[in-house]
PDB file of N, CA and C in Angstrom:
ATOM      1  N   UNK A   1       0.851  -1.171   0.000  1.00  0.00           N
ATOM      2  CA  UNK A   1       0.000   0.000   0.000  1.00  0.00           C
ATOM      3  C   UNK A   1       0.895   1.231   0.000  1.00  0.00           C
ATOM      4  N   UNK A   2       0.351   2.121  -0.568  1.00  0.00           N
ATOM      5  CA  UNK A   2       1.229   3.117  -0.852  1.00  0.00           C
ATOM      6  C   UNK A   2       0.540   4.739  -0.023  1.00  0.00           C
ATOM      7  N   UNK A   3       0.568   4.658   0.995  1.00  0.00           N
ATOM      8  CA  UNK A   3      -0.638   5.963   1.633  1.00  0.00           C
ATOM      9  C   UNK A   3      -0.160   5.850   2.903  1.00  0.00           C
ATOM     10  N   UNK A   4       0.306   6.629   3.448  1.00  0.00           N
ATOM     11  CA  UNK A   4       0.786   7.079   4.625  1.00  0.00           C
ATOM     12  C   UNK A   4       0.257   8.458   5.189  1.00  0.00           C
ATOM     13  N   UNK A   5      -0.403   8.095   6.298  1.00  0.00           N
ATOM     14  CA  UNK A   5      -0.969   8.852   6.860  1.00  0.00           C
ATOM     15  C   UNK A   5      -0.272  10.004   7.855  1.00  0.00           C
ATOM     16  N   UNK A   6      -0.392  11.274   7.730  1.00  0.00           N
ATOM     17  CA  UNK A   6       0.421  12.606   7.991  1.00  0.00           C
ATOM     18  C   UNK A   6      -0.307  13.132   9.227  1.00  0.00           C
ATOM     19  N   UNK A   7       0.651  13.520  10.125  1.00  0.00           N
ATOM     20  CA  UNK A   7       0.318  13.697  11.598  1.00  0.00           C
ATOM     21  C   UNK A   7      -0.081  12.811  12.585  1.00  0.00           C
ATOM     22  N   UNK A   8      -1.145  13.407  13.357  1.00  0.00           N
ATOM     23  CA  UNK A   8      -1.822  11.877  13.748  1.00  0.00           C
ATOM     24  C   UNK A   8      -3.281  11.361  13.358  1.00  0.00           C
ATOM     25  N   UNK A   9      -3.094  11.394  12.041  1.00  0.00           N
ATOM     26  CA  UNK A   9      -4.169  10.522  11.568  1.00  0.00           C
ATOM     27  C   UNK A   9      -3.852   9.243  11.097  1.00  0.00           C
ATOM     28  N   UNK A  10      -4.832   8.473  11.093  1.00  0.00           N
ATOM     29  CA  UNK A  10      -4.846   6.830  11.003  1.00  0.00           C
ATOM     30  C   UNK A  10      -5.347   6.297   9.845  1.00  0.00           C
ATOM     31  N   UNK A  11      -5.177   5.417   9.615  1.00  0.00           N
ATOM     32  CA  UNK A  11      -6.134   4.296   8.418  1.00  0.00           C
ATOM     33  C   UNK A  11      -6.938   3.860   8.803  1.00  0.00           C
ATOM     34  N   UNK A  12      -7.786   3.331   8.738  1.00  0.00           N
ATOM     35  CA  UNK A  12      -8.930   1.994   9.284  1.00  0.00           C
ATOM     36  C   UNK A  12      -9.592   1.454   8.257  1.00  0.00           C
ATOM     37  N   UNK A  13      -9.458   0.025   8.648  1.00  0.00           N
ATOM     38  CA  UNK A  13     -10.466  -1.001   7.592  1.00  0.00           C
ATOM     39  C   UNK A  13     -11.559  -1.381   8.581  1.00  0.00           C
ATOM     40  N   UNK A  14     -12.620  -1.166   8.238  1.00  0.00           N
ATOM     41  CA  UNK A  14     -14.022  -1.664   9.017  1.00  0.00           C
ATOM     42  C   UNK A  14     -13.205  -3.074   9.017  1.00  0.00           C
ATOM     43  N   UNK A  15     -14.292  -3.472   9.923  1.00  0.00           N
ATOM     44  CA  UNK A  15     -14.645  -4.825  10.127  1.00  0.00           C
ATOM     45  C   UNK A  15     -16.113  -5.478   9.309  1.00  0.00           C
ATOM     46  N   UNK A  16     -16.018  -6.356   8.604  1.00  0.00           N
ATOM     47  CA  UNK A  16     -17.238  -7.145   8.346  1.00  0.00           C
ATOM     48  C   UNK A  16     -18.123  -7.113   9.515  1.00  0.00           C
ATOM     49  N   UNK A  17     -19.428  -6.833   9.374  1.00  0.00           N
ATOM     50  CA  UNK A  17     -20.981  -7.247  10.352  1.00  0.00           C
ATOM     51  C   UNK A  17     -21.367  -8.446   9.956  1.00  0.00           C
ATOM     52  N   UNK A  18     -21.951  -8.859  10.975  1.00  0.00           N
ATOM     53  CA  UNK A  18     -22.296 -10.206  10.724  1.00  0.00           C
ATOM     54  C   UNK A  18     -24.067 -10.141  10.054  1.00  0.00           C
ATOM     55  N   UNK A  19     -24.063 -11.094   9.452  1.00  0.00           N
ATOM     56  CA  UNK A  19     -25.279 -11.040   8.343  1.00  0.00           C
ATOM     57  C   UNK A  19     -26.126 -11.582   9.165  1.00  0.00           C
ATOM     58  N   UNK A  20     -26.363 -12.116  10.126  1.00  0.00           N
ATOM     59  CA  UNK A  20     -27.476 -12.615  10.706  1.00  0.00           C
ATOM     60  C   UNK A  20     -27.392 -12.456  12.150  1.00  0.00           C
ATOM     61  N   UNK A  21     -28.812 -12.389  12.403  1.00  0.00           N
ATOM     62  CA  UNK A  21     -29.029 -11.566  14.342  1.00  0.00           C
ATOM     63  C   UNK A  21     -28.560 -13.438  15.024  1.00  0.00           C
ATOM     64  N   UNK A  22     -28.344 -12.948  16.127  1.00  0.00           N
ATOM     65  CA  UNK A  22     -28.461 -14.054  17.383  1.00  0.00           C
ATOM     66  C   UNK A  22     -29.727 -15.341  17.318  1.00  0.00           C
ATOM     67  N   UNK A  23     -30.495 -14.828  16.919  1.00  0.00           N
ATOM     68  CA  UNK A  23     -31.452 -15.242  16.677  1.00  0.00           C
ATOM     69  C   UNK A  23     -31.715 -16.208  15.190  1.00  0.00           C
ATOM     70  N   UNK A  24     -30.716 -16.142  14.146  1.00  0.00           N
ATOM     71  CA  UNK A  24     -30.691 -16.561  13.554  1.00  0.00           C
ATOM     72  C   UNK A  24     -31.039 -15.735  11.638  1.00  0.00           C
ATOM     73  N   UNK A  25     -32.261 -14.465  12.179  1.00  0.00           N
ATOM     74  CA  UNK A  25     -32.816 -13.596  11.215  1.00  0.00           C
ATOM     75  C   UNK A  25     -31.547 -13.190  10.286  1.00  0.00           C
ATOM     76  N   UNK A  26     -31.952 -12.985   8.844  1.00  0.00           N
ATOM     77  CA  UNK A  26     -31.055 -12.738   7.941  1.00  0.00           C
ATOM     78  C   UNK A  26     -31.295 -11.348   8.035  1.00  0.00           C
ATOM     79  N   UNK A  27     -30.159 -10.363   8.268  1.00  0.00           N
ATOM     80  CA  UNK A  27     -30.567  -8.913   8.146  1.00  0.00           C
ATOM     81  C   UNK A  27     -30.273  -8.389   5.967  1.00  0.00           C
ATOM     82  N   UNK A  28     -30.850  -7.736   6.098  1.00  0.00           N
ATOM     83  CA  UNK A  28     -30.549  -7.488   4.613  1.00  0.00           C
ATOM     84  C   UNK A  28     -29.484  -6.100   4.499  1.00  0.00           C
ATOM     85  N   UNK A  29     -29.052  -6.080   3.160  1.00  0.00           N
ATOM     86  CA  UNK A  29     -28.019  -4.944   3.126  1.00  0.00           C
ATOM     87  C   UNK A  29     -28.649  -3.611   3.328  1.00  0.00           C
ATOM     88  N   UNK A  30     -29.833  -3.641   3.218  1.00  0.00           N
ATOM     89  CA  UNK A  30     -30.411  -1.698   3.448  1.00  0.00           C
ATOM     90  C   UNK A  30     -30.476  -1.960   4.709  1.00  0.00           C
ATOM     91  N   UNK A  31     -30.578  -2.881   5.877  1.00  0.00           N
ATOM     92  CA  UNK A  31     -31.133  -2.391   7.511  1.00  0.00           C
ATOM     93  C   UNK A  31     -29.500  -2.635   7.614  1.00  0.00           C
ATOM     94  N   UNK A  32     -28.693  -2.802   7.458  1.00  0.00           N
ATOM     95  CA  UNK A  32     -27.589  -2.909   7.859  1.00  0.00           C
ATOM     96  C   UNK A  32     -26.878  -1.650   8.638  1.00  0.00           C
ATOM     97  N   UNK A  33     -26.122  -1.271   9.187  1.00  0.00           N
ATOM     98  CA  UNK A  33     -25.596  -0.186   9.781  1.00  0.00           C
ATOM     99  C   UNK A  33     -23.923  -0.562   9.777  1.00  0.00           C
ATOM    100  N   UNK A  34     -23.076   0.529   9.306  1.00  0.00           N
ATOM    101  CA  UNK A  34     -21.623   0.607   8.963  1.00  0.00           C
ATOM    102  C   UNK A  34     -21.038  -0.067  10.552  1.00  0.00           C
ATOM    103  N   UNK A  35     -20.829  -1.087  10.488  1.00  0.00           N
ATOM    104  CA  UNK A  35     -19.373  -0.996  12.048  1.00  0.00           C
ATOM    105  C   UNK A  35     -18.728   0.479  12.360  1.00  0.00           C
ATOM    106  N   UNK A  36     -18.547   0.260  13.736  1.00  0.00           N
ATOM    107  CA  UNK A  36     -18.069   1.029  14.071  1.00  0.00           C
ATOM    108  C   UNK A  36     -16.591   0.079  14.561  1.00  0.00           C
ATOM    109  N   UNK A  37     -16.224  -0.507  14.263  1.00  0.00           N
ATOM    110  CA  UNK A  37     -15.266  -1.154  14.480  1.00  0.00           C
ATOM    111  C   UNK A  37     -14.244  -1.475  13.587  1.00  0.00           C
ATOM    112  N   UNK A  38     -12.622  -1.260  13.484  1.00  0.00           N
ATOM    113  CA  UNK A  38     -12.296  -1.791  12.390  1.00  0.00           C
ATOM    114  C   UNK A  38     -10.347  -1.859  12.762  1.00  0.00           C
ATOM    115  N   UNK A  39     -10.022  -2.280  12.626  1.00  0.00           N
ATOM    116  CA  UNK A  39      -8.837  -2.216  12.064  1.00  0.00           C
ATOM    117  C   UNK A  39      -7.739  -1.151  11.545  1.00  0.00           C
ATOM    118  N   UNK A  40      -6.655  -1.000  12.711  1.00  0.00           N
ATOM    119  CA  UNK A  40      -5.804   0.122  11.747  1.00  0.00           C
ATOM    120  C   UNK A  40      -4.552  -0.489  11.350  1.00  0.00           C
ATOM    121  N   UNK A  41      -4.721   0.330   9.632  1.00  0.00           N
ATOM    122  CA  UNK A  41      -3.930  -0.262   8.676  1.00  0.00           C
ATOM    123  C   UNK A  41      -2.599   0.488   8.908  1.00  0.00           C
ATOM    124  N   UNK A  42      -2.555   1.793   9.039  1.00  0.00           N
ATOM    125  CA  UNK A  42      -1.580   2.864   8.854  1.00  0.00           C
ATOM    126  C   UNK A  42      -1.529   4.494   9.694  1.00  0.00           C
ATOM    127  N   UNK A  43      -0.691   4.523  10.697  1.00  0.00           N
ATOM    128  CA  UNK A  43      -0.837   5.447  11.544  1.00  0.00           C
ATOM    129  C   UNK A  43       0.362   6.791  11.319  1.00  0.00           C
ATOM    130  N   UNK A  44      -0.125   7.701  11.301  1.00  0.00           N
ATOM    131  CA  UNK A  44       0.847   8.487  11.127  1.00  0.00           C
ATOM    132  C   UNK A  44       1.645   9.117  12.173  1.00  0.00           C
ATOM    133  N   UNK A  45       3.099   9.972  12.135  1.00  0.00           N
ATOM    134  CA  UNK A  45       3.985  10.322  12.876  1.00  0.00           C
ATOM    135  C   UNK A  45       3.330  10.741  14.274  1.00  0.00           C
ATOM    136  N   UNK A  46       2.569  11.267  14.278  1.00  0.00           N
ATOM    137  CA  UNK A  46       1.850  11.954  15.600  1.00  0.00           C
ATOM    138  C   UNK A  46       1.733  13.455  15.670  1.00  0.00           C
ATOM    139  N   UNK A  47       0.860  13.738  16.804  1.00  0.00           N
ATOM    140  CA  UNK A  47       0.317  15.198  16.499  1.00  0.00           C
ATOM    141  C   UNK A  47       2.207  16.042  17.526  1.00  0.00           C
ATOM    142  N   UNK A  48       1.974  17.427  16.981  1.00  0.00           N
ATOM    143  CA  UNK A  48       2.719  18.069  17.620  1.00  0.00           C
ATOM    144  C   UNK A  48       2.057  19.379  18.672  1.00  0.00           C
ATOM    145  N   UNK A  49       3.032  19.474  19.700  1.00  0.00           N
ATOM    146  CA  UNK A  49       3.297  20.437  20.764  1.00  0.00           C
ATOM    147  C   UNK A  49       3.246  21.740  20.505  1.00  0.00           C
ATOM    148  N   UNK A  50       2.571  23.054  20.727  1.00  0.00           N
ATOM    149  CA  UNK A  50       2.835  24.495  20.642  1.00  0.00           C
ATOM    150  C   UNK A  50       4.367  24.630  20.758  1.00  0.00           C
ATOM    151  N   UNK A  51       5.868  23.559  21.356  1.00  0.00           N
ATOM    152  CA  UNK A  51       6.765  23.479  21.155  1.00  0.00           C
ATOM    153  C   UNK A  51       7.360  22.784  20.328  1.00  0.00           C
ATOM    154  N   UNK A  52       6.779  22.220  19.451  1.00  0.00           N
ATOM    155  CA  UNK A  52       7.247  21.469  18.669  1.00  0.00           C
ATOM    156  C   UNK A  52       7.780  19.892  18.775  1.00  0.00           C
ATOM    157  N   UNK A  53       7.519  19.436  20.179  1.00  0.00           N
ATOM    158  CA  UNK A  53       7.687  18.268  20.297  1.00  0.00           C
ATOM    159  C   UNK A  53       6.369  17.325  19.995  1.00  0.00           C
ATOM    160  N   UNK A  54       7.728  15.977  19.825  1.00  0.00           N
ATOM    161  CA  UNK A  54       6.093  15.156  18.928  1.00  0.00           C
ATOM    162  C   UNK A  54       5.883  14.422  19.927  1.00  0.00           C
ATOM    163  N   UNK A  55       4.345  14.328  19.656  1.00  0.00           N
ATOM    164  CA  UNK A  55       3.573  13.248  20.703  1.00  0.00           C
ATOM    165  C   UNK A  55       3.275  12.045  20.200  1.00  0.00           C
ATOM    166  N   UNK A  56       3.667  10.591  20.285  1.00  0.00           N
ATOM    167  CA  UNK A  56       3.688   9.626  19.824  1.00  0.00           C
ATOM    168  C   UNK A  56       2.042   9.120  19.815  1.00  0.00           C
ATOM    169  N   UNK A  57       2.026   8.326  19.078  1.00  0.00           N
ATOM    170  CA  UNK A  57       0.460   7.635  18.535  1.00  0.00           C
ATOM    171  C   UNK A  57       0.217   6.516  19.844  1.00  0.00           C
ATOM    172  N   UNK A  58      -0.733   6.698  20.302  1.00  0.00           N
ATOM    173  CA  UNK A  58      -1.565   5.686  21.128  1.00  0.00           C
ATOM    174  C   UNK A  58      -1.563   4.013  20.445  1.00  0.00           C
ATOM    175  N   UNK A  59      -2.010   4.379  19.186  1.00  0.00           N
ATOM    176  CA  UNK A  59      -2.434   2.860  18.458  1.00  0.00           C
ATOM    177  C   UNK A  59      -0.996   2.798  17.306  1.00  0.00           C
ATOM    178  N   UNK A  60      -0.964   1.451  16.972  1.00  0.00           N
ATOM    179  CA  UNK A  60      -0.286   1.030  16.166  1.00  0.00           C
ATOM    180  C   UNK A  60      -1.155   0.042  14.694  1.00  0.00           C
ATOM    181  N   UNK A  61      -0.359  -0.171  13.949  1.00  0.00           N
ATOM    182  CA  UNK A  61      -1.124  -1.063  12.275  1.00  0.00           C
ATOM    183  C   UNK A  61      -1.508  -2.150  13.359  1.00  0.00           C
ATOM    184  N   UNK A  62      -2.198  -2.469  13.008  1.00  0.00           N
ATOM    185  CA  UNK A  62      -3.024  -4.198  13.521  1.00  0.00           C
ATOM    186  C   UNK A  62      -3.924  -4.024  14.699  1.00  0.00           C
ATOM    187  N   UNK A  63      -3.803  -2.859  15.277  1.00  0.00           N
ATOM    188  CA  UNK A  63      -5.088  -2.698  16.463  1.00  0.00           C
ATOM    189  C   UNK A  63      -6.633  -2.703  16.104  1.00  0.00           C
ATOM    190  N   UNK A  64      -7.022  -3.144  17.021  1.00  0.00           N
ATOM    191  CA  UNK A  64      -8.540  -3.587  16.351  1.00  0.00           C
ATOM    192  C   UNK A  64      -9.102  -2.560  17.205  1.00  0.00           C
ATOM    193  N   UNK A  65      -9.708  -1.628  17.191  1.00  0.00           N
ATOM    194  CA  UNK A  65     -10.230  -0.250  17.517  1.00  0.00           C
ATOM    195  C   UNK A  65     -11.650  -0.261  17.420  1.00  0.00           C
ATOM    196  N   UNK A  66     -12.561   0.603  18.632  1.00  0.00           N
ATOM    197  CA  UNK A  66     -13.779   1.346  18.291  1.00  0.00           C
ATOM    198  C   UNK A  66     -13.598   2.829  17.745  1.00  0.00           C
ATOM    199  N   UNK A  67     -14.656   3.564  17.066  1.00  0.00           N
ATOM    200  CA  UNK A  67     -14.503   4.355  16.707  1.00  0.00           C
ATOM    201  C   UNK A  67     -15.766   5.232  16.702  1.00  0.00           C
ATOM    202  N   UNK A  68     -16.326   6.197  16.854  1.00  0.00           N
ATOM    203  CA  UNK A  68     -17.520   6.736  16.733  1.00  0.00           C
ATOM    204  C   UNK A  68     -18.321   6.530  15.789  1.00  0.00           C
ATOM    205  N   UNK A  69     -19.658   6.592  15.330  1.00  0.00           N
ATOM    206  CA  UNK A  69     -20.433   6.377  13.981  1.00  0.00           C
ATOM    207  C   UNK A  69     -19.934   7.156  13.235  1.00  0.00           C
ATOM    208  N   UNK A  70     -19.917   8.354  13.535  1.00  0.00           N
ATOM    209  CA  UNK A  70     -20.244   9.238  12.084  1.00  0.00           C
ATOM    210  C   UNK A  70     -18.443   9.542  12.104  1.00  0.00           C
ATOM    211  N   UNK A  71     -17.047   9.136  12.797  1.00  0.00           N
ATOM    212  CA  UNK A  71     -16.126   9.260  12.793  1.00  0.00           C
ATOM    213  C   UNK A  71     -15.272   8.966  11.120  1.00  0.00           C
ATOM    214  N   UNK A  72     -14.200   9.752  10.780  1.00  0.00           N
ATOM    215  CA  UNK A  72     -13.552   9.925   9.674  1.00  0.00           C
ATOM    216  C   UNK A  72     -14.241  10.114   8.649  1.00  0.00           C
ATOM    217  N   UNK A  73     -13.213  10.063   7.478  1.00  0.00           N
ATOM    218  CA  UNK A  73     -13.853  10.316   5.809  1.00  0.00           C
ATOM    219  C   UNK A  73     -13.203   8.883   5.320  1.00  0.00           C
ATOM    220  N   UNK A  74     -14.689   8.801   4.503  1.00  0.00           N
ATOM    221  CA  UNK A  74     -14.440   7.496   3.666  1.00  0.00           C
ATOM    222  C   UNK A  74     -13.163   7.496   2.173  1.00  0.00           C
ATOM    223  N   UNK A  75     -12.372   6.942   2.141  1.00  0.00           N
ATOM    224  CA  UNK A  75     -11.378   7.352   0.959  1.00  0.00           C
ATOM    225  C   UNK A  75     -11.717   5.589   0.360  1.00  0.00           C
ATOM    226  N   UNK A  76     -10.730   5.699  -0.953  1.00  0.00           N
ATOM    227  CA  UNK A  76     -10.837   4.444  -1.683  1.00  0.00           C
ATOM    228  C   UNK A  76      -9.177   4.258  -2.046  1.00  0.00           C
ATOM    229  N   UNK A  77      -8.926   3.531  -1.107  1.00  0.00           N
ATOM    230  CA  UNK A  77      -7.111   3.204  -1.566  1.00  0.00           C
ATOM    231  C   UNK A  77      -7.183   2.139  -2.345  1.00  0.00           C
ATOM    232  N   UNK A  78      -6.212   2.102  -3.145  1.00  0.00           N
ATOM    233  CA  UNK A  78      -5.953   0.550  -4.276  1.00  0.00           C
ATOM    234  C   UNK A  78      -7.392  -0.432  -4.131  1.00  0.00           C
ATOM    235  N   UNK A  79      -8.211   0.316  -4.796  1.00  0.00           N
ATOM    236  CA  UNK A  79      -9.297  -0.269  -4.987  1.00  0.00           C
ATOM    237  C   UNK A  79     -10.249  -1.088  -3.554  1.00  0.00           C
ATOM    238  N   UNK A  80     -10.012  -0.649  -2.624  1.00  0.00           N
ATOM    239  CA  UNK A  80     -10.582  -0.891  -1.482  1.00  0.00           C
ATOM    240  C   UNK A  80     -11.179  -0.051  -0.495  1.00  0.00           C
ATOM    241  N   UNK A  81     -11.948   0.367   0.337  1.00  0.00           N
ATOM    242  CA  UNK A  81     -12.465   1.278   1.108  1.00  0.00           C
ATOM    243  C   UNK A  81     -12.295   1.165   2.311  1.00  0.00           C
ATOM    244  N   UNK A  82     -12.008   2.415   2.970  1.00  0.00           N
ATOM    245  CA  UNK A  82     -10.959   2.553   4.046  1.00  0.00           C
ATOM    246  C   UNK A  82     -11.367   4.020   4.355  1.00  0.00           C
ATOM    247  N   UNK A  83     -11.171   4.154   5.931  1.00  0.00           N
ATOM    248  CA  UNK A  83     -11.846   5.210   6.650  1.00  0.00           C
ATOM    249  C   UNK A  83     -10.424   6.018   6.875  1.00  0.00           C
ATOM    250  N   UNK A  84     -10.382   7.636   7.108  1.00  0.00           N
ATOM    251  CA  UNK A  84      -9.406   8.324   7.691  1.00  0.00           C
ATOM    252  C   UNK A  84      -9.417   8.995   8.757  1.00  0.00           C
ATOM    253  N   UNK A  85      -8.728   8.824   9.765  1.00  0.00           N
ATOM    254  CA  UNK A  85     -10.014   9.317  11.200  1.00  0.00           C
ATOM    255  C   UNK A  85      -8.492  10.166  11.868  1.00  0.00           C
ATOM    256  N   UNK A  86      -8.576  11.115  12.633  1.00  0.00           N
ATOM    257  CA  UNK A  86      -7.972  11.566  13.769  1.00  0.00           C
ATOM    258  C   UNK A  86      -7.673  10.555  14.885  1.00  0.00           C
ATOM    259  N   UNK A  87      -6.809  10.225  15.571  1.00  0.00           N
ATOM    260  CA  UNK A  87      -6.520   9.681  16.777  1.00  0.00           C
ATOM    261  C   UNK A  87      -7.837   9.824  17.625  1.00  0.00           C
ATOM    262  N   UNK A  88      -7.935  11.275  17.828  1.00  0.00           N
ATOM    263  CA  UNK A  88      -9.022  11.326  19.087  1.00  0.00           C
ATOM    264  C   UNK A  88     -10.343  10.703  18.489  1.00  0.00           C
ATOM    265  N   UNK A  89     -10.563  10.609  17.273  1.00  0.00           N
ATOM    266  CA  UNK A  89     -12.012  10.255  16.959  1.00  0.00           C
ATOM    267  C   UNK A  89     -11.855   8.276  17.769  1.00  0.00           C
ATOM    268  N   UNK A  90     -11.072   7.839  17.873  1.00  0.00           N
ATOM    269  CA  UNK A  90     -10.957   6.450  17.975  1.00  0.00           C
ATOM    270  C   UNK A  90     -11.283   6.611  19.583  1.00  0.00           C
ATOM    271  N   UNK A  91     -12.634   5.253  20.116  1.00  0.00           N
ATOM    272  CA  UNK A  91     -12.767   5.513  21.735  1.00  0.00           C
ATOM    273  C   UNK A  91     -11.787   4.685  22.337  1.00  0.00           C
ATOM    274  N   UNK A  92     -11.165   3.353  21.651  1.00  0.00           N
ATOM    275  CA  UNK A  92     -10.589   2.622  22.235  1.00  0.00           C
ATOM    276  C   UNK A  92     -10.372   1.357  21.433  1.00  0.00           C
ATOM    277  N   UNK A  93      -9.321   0.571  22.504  1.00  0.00           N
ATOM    278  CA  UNK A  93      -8.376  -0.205  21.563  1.00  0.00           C
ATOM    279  C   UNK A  93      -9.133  -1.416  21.924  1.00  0.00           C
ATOM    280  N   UNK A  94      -9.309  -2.518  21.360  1.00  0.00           N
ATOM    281  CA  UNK A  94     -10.094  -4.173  21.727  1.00  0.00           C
ATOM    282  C   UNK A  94      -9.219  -4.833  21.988  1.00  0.00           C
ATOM    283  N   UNK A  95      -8.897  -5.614  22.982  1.00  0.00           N
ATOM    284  CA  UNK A  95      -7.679  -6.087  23.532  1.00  0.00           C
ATOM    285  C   UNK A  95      -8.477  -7.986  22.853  1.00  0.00           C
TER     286      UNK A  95
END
């Protein structure tokens, strides 16, 4: 992949939803709702200081992350779709 993310913004690949409730019901693609969950692909250097020192990134590539709904912009890298979010938009890491 060729996209490197500048400051401290991140990559993220959703995660697949699962197609069917607990219950067994097939949900269809219009009731569906985007994850808020996904995967970071690519994190950038980190934000900086009114002094100029850098503040290192919380998350690293391979963390499996929550993220708010309406969090980042949708981009299309090498033919795939992939979110661009701020550090702070992310609530937390899934251990």
């Amino acid at each position: 992949m060729a996209f490197k993310p500048l400051h401290d913004r991140v990559l993220v690949r959703r995660v697949q939803s699962d197609e069917k409730t607990k219950g067994g019901l097939i949900i269809p693609d219009s009731a569906k709702e985007k994850p808020a969950e996904g995967e970071i692909i690519a994190v950038g250097e980190g934000a900086r200081k009114d002094s100029g020192e850098l503040i290192a990134p919380s998350v690293k590539a391979g963390d499996r992350v929550l993220f708010g709904k309406w969090s980042g912009t949708e981009v299309t890298v090498d033919g795939e779709e992939l979110l661009i979010m701020k550090e702070g938009d992310i609530l937390g890491i899934i251990a």
